[in-house]
Protein backbone atom coordinates (compact mmCIF):
# COMPACT_ATOMS: atom_id res chain seq x y z
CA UNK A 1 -10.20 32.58 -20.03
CA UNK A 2 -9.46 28.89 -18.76
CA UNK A 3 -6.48 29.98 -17.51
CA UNK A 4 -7.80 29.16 -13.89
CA UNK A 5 -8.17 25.27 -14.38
CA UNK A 6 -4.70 25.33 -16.47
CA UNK A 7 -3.34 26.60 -12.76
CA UNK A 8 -5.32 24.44 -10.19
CA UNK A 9 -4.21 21.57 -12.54
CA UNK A 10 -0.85 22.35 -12.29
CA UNK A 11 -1.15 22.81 -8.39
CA UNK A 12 -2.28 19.36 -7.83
CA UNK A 13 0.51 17.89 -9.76
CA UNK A 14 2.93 20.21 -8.18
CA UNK A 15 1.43 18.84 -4.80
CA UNK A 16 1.02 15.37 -5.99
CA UNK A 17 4.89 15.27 -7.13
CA UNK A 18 5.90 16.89 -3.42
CA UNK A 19 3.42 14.38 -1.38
CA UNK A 20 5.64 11.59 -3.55
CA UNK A 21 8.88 13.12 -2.92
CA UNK A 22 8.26 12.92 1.00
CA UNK A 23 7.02 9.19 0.79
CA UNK A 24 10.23 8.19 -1.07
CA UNK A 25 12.68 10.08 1.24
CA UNK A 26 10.73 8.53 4.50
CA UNK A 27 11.22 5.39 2.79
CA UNK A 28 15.15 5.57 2.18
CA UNK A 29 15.28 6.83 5.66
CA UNK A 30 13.38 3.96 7.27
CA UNK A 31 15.58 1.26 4.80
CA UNK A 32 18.69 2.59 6.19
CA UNK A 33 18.25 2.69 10.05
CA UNK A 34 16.66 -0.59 9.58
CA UNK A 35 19.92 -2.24 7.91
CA UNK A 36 22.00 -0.20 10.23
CA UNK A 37 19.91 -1.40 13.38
CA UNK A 38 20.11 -4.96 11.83
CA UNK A 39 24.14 -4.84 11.02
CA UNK A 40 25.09 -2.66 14.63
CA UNK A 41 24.36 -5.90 17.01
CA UNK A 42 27.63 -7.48 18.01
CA UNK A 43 25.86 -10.82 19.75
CA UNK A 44 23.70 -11.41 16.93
CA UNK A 45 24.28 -13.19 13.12
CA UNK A 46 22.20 -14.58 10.69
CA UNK A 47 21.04 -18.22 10.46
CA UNK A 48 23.01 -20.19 7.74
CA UNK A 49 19.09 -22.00 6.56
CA UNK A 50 16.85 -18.96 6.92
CA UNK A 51 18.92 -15.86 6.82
CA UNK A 52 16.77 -14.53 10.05
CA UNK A 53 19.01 -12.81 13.07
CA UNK A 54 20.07 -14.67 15.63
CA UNK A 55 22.02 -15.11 19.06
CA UNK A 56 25.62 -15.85 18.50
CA UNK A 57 25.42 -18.61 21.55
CA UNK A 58 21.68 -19.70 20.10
CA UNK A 59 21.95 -23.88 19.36
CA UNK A 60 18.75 -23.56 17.23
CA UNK A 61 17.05 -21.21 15.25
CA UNK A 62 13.95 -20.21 17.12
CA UNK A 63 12.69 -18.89 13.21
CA UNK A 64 13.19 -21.72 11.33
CA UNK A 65 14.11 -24.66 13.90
CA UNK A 66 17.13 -25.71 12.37
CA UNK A 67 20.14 -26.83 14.72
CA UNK A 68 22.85 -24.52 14.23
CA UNK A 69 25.56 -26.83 16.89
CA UNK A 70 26.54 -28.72 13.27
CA UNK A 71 29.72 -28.56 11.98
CA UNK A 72 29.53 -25.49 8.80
CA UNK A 73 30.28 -28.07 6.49
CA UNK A 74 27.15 -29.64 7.78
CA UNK A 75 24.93 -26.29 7.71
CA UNK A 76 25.95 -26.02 3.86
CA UNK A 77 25.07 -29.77 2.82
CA UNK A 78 21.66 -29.05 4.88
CA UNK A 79 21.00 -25.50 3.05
CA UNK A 80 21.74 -26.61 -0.32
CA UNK A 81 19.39 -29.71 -0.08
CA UNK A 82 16.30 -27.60 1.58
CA UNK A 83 17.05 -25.48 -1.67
CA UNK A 84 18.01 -21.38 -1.49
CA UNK A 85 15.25 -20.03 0.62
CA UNK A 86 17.30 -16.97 1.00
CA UNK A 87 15.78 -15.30 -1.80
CA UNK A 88 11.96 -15.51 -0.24
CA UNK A 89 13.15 -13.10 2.67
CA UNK A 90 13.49 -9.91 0.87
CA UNK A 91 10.12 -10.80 -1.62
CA UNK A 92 8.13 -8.34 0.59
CA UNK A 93 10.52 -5.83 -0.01
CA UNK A 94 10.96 -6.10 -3.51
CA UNK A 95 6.75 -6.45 -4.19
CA UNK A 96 6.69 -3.16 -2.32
CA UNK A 97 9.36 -1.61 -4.93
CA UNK A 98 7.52 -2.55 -7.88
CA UNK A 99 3.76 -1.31 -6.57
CA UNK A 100 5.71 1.95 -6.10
CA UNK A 101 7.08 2.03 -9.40
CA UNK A 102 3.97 1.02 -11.16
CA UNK A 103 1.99 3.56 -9.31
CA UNK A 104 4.29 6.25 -10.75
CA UNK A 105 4.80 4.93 -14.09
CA UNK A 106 0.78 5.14 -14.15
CA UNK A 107 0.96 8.63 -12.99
CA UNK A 108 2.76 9.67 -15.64
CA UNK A 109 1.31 8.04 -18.35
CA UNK A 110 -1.62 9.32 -17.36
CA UNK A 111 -0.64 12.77 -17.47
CA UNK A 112 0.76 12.22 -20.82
CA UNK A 113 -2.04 10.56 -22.18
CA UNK A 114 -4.71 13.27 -20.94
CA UNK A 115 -2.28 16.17 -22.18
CA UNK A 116 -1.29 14.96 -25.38
């Protein structure tokens, strides 16, 4: 009978589904300490041009080199004419997402191609 490959087949997608299961749970972990370990620091804030953390008592951003001793109004004008930069931080981030999600939409039309 060919019931033999019907149950190794069925193994590796068993194993491929748990092997993606314990990537996505290491990744949720590893998202939340790192906002947590971002938002815990009481002498640190972000920079008003680049977003990046910095030292409450820092005069310039040692990311982005922008002085930070300017009035707020000042840091606003500044930021809106360099244009929302803000966005480009989390690009990584969000490129990493959609790989992810491609990979397993390809899994499973795969799997429903070659079974049906």
């Amino acid at each position: 009978m060919n019931n033999i490959g019907l149950i190794a087949e069925q193994q590796n997608y068993i194993t491929i589904g748990g092997l993606m299961l314990l990537v996505g749970a290491v990744m949720v972990i590893a998202g939340r300490r790192r906002e947590a370990a971002v938002g815990v620091s009481g002498d640190s804030r972000a920079c008003p041009m680049c977003a990046e953390t910095i030292k409450v008592a820092a005069v310039k951003c040692k990311h982005c080199g922008s002085d930070l001793s300017a009035s707020p109004t000042a840091i606003i004008d500044q930021a809106a004419a360099l244009g929302s930069d803000v966005d480009k931080v989390d690009t990584p981030i969000w490129i990493a997402r959609a790989v992810i999600l491609a990979v397993f939409i390809g899994i499973i039309l795969f799997s429903l191609i070659r079974h049906g």
